[in-house]
PDB file of N, CA and C in Angstrom:
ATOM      1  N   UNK A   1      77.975 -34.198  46.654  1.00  0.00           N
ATOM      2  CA  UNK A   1      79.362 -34.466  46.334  1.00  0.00           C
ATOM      3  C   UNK A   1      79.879 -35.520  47.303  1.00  0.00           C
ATOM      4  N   UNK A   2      80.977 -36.513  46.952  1.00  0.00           N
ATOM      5  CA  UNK A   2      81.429 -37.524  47.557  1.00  0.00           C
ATOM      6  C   UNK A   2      82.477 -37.046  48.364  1.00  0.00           C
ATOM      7  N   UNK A   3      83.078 -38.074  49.434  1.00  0.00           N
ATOM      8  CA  UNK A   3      83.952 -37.367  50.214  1.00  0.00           C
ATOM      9  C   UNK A   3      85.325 -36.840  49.169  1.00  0.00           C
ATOM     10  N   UNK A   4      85.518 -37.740  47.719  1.00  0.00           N
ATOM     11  CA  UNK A   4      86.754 -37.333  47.186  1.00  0.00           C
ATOM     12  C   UNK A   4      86.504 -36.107  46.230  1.00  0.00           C
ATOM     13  N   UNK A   5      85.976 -35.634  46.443  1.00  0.00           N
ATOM     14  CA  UNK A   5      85.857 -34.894  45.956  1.00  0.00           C
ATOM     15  C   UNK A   5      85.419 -34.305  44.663  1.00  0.00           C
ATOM     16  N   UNK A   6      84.921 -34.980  43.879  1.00  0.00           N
ATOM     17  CA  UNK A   6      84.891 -35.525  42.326  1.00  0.00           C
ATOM     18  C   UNK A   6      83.534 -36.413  42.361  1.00  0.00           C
ATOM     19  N   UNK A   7      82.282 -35.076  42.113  1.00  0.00           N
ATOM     20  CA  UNK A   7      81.114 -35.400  41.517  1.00  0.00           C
ATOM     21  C   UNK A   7      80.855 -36.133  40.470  1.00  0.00           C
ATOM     22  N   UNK A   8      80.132 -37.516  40.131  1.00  0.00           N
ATOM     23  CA  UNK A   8      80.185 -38.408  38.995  1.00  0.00           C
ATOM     24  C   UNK A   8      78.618 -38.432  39.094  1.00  0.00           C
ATOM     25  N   UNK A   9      77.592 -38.333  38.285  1.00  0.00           N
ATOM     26  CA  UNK A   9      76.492 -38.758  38.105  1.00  0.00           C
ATOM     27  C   UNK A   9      76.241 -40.003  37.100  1.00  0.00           C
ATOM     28  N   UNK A  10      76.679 -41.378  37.699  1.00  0.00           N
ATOM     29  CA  UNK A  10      76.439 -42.406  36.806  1.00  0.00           C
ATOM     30  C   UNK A  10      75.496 -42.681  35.681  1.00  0.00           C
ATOM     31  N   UNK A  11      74.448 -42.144  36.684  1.00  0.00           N
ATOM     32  CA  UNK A  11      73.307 -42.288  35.650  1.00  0.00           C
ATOM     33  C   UNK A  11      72.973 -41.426  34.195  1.00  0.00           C
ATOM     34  N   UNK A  12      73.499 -40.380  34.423  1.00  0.00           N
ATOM     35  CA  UNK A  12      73.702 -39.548  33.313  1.00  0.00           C
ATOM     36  C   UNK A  12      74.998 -39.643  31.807  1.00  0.00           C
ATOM     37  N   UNK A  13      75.959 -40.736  33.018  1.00  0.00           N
ATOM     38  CA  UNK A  13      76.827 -40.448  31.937  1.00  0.00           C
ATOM     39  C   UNK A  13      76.813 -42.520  31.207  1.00  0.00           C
ATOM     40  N   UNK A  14      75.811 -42.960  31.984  1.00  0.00           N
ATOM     41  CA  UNK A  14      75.084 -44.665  31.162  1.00  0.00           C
ATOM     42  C   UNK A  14      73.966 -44.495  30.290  1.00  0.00           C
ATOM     43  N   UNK A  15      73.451 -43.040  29.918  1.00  0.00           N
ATOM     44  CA  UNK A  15      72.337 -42.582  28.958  1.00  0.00           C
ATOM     45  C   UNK A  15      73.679 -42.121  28.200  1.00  0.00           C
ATOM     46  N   UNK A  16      74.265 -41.414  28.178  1.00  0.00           N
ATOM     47  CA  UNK A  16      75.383 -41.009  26.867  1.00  0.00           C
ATOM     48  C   UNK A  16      76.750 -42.185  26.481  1.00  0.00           C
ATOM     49  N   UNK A  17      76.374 -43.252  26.853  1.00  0.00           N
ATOM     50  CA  UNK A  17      77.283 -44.321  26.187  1.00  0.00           C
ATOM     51  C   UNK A  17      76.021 -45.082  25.374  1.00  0.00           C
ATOM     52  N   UNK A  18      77.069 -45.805  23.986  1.00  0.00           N
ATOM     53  CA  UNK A  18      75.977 -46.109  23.052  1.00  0.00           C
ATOM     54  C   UNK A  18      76.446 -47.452  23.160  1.00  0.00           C
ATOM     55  N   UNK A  19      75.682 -48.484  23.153  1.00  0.00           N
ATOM     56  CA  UNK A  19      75.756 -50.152  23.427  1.00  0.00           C
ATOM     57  C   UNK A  19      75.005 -50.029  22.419  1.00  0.00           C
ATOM     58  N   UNK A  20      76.063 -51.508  21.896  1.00  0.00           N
ATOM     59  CA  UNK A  20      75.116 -52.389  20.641  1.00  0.00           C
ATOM     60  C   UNK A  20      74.328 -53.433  21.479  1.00  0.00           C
ATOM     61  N   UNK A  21      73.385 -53.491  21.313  1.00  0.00           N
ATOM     62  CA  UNK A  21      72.899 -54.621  21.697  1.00  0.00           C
ATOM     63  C   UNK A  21      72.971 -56.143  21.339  1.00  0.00           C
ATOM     64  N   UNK A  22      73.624 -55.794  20.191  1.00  0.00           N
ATOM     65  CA  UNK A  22      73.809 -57.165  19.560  1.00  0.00           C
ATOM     66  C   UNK A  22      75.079 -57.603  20.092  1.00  0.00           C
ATOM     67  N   UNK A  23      76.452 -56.749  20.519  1.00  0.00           N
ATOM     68  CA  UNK A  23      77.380 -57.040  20.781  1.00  0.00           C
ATOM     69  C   UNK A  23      77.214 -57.767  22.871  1.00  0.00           C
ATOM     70  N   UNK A  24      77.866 -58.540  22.837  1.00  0.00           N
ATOM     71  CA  UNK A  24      77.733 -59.164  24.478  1.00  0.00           C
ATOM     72  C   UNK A  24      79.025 -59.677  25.037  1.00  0.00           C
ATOM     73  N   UNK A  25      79.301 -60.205  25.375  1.00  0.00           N
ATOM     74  CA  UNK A  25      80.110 -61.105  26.173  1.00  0.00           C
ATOM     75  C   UNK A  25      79.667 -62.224  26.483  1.00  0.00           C
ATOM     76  N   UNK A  26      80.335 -63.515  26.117  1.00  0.00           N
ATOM     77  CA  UNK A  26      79.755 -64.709  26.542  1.00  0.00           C
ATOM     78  C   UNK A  26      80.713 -65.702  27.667  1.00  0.00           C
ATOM     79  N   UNK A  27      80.250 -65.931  28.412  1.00  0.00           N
ATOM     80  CA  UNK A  27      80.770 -66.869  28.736  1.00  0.00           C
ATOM     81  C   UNK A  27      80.874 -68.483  28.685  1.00  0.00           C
ATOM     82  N   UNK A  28      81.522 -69.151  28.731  1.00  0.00           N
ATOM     83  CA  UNK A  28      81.447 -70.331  28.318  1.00  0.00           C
ATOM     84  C   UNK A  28      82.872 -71.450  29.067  1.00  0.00           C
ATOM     85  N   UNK A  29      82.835 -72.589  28.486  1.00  0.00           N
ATOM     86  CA  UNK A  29      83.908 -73.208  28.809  1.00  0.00           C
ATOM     87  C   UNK A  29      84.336 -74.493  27.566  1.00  0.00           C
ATOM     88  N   UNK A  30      85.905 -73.959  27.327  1.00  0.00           N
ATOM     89  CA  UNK A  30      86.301 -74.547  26.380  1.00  0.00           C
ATOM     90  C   UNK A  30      87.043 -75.908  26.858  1.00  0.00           C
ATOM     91  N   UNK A  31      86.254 -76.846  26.228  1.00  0.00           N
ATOM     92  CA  UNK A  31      86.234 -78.152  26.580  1.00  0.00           C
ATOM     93  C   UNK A  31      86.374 -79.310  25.382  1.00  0.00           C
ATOM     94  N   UNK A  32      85.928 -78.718  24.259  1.00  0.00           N
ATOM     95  CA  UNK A  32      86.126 -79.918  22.849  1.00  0.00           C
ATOM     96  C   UNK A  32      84.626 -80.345  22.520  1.00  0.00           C
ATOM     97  N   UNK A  33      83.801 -79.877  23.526  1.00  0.00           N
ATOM     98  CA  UNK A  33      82.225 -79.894  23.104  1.00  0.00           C
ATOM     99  C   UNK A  33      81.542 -79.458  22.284  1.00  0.00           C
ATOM    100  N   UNK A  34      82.031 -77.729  22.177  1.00  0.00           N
ATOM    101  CA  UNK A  34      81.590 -77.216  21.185  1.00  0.00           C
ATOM    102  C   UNK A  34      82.112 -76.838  19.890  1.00  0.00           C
ATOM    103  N   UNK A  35      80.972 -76.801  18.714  1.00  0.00           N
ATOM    104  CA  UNK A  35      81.773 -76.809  17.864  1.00  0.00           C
ATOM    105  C   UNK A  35      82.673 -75.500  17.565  1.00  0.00           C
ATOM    106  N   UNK A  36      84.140 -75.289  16.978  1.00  0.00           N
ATOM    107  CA  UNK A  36      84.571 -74.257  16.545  1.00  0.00           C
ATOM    108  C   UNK A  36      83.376 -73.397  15.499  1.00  0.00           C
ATOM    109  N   UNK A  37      82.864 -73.885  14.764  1.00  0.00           N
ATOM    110  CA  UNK A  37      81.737 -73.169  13.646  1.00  0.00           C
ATOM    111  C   UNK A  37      81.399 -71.856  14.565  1.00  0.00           C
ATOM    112  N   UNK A  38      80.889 -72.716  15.850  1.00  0.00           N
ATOM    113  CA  UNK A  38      79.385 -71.722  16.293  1.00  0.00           C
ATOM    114  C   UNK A  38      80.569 -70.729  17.555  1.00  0.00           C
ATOM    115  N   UNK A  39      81.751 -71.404  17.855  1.00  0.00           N
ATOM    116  CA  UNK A  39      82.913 -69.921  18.371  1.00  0.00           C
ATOM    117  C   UNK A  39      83.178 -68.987  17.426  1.00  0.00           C
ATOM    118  N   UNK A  40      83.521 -69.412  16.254  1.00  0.00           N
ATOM    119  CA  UNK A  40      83.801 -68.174  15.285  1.00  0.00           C
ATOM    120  C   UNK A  40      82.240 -67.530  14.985  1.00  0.00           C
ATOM    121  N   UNK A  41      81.607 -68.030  14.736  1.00  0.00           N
ATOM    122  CA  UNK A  41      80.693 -67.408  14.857  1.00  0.00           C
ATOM    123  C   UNK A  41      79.645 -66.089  15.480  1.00  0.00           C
ATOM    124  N   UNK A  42      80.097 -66.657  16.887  1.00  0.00           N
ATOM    125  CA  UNK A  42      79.994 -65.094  17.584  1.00  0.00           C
ATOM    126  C   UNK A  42      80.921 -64.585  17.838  1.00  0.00           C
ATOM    127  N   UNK A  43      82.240 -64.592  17.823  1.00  0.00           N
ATOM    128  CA  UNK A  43      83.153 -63.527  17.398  1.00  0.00           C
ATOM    129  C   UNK A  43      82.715 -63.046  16.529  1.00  0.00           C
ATOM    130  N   UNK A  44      82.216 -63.520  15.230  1.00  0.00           N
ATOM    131  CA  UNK A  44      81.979 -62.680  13.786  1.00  0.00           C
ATOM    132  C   UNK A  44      80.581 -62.067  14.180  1.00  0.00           C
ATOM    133  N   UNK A  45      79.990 -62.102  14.938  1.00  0.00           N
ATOM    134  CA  UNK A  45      78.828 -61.326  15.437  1.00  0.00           C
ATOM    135  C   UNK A  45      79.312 -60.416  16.149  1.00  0.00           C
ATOM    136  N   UNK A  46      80.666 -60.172  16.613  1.00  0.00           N
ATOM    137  CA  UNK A  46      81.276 -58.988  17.453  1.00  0.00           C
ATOM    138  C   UNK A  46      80.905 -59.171  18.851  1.00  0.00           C
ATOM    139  N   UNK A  47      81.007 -60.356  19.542  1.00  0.00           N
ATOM    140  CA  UNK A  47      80.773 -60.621  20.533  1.00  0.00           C
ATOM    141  C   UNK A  47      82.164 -61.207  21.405  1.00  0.00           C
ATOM    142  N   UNK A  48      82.462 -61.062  22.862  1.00  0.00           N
ATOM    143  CA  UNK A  48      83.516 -61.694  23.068  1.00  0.00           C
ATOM    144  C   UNK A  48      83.486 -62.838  23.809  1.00  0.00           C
ATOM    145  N   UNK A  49      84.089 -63.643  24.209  1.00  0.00           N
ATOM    146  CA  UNK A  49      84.051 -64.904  24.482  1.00  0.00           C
ATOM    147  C   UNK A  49      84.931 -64.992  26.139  1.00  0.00           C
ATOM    148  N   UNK A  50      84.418 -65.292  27.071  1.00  0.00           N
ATOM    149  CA  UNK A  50      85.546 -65.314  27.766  1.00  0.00           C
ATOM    150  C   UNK A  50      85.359 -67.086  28.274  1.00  0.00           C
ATOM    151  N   UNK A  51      86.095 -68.071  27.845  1.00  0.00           N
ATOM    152  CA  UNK A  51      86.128 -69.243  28.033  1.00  0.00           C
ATOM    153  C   UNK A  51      87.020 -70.268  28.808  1.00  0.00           C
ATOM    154  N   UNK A  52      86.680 -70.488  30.516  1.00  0.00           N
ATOM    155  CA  UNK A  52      87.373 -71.490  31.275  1.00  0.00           C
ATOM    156  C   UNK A  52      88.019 -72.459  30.432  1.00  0.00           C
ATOM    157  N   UNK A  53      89.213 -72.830  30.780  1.00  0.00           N
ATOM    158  CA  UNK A  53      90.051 -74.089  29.471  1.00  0.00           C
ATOM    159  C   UNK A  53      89.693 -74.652  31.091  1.00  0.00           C
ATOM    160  N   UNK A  54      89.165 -76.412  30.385  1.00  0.00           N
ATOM    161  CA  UNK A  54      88.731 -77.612  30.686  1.00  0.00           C
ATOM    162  C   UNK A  54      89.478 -78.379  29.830  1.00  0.00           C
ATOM    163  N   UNK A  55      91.253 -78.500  30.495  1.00  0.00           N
ATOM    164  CA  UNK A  55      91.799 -79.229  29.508  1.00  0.00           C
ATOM    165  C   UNK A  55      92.864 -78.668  29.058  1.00  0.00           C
ATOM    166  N   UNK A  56      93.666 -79.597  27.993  1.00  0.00           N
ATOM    167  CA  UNK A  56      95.209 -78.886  27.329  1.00  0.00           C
ATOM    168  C   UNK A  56      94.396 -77.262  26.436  1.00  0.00           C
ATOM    169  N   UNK A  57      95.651 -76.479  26.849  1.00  0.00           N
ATOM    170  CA  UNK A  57      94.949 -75.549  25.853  1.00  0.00           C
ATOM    171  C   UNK A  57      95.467 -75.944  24.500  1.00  0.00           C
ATOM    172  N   UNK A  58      96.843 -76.119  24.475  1.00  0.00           N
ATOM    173  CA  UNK A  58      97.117 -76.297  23.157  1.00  0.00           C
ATOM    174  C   UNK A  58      96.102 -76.626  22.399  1.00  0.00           C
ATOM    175  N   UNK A  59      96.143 -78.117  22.316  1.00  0.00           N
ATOM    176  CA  UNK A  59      95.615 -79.175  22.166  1.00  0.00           C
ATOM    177  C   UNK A  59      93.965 -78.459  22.044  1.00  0.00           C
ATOM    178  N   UNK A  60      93.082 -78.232  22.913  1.00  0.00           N
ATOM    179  CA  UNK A  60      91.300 -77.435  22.824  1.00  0.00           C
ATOM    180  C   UNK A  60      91.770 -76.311  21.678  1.00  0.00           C
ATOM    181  N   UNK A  61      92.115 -75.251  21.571  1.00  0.00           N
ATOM    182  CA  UNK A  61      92.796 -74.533  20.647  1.00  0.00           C
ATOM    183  C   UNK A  61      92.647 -74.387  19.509  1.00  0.00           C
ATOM    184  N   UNK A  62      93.670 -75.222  19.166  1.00  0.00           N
ATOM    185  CA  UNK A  62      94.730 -75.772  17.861  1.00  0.00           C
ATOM    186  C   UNK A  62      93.819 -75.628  16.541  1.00  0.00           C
ATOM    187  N   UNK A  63      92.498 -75.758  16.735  1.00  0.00           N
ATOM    188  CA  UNK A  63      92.213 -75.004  15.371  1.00  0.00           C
ATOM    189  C   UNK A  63      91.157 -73.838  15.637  1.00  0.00           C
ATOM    190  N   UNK A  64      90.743 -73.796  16.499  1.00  0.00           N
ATOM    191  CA  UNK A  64      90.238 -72.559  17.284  1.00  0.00           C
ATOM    192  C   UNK A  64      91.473 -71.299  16.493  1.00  0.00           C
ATOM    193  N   UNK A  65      92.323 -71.092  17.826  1.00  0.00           N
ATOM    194  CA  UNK A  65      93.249 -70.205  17.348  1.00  0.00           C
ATOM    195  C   UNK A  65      93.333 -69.328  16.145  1.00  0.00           C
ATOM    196  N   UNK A  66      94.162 -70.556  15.175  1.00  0.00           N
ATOM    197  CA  UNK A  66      94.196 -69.733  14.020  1.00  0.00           C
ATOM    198  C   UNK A  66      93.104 -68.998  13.452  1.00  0.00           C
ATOM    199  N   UNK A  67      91.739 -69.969  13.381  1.00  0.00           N
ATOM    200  CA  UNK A  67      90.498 -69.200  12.535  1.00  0.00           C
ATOM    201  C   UNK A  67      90.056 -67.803  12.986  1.00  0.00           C
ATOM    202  N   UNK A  68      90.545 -68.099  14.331  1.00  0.00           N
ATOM    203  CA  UNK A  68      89.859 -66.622  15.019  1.00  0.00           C
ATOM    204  C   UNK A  68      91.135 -65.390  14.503  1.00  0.00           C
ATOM    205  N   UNK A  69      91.831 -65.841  14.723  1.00  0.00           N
ATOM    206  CA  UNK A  69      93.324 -65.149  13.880  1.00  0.00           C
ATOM    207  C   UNK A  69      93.351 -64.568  12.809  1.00  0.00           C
ATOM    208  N   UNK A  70      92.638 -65.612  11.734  1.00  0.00           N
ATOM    209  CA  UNK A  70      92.153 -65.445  10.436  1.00  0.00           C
ATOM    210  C   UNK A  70      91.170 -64.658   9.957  1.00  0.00           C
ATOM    211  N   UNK A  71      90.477 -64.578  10.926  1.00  0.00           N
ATOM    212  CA  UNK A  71      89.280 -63.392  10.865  1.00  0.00           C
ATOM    213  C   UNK A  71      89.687 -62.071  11.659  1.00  0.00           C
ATOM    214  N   UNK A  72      90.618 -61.735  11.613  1.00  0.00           N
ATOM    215  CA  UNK A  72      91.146 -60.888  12.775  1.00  0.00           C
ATOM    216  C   UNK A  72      90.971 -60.465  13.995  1.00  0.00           C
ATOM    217  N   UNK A  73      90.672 -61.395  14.447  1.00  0.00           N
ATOM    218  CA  UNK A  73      90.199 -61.477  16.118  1.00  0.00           C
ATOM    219  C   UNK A  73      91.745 -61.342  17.194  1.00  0.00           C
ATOM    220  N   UNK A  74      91.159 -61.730  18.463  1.00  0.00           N
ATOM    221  CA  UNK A  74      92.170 -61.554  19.258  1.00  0.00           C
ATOM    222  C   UNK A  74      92.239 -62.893  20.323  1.00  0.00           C
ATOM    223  N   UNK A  75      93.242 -63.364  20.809  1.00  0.00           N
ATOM    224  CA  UNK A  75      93.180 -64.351  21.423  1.00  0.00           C
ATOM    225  C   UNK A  75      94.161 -63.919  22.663  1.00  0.00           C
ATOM    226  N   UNK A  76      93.395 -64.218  24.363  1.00  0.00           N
ATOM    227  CA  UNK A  76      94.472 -63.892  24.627  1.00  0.00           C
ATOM    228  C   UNK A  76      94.506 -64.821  26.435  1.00  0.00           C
ATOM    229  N   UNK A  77      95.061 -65.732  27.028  1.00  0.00           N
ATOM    230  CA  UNK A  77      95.506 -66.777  27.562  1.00  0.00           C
ATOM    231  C   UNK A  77      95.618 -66.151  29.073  1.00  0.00           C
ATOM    232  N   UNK A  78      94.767 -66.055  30.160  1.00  0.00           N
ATOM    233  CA  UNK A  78      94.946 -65.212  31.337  1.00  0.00           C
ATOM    234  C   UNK A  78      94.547 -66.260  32.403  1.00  0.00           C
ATOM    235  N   UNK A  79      95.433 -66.395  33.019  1.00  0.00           N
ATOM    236  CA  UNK A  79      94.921 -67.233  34.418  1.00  0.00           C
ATOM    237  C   UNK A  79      94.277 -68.871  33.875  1.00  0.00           C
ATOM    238  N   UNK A  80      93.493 -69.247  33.862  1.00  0.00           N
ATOM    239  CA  UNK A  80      92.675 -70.580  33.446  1.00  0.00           C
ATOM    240  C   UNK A  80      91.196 -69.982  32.159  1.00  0.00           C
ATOM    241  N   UNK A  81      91.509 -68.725  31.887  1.00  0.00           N
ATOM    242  CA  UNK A  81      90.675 -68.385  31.024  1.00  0.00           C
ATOM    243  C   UNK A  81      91.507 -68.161  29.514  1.00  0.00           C
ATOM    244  N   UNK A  82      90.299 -68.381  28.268  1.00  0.00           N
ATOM    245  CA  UNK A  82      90.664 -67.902  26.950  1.00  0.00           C
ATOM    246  C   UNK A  82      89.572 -66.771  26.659  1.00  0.00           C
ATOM    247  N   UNK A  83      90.562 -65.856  26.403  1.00  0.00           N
ATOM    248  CA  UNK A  83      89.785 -64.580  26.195  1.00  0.00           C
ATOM    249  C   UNK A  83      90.082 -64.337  24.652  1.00  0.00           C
ATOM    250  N   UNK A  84      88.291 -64.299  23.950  1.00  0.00           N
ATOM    251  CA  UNK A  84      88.751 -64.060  22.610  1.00  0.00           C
ATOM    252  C   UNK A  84      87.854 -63.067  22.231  1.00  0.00           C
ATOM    253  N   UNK A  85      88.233 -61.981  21.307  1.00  0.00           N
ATOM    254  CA  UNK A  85      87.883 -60.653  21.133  1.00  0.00           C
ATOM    255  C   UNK A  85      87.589 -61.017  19.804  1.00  0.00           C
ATOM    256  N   UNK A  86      86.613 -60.121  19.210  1.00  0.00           N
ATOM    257  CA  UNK A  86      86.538 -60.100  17.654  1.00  0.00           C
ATOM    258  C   UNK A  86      87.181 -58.836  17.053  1.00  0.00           C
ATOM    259  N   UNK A  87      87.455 -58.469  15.672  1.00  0.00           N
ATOM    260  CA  UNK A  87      88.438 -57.574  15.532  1.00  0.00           C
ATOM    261  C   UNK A  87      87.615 -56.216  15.515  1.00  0.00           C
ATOM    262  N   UNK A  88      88.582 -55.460  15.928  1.00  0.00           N
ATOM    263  CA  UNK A  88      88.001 -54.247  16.296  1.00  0.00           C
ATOM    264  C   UNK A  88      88.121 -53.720  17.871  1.00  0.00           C
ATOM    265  N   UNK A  89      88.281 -55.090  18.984  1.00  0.00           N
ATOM    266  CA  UNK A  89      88.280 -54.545  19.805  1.00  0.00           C
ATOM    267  C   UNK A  89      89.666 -55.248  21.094  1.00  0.00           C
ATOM    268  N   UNK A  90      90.437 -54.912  21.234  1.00  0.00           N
ATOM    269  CA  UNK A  90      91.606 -54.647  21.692  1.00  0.00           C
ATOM    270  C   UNK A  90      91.777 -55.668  22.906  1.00  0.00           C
ATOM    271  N   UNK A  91      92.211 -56.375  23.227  1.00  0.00           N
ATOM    272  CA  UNK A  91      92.486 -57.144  24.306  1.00  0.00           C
ATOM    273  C   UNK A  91      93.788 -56.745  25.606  1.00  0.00           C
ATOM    274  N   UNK A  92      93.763 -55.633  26.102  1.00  0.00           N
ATOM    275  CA  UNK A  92      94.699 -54.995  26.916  1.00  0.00           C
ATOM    276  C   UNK A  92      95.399 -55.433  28.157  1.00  0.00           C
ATOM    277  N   UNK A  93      96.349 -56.148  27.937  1.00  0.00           N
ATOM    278  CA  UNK A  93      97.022 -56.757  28.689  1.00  0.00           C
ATOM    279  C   UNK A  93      98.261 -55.862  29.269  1.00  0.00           C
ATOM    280  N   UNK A  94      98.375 -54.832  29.221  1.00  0.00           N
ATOM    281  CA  UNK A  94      99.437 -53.886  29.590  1.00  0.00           C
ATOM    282  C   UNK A  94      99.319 -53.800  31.231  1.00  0.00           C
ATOM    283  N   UNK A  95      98.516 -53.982  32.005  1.00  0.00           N
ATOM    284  CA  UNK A  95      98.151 -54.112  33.137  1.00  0.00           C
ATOM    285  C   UNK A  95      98.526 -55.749  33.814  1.00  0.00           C
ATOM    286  N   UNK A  96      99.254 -56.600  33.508  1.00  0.00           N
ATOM    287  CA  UNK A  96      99.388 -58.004  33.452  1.00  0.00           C
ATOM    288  C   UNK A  96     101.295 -58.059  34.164  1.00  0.00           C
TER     289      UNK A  96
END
C-alpha cells in the first residue's frame, strides 16, 4: 500500500481497459502541406489529431473546419495546438 492510502494495481486495471488498436492519436503540424483528404481521413478512421498551427489558423482551417464538422467531429483551438476529435469522442474543455 502507498503512503495515501489507496491501493491501485496499474497493471491489472491496463489488462481490463479495451483499446482499439486501430484508434491512435496523431500528431502532426498544420501548415497548408497536407492535404485536407488524408486529415479527414483519419478522423474518419476514429483517430485524433493533435496539430501545432504553423500559421493563420483561420486562414490553415477554413476548409478543414467545416468538413470535420460535417462529419461530426470535434474541433477544438488550445494554446498553439488544433485538437480534432472524430465523432464519438468528446473534446473536454471544462477544465480550461
Amino acid at each position: 500500500m502507498n503512503d495515501s492510502g489507496f491501493d491501485l494495481d496499474l497493471q491489472a486495471a491496463e489488462q481490463e481497459i479495451e483499446f482499439d488498436e486501430n484508434e491512435r492519436v496523431i500528431l502532426g503540424v498544420l501548415d497548408g502541406t497536407t492535404a485536407i483528404a488524408e486529415r479527414l481521413d483519419a478522423v474518419e478512421r476514429g483517430h485524433v489529431l493533435v496539430l501545432a498551427v504553423d500559421g493563420d489558423l483561420t486562414e490553415l482551417a477554413a476548409d478543414l473546419a467545416p468538413a470535420v464538422k460535417k462529419q461530426g467531429g470535434n474541433l477544438v483551438h488550445f494554446r498553439e495546438f488544433l485538437i480534432i476529435s472524430p465523432p464519438g469522442i468528446e473534446i473536454d474543455t471544462s477544465r480550461l
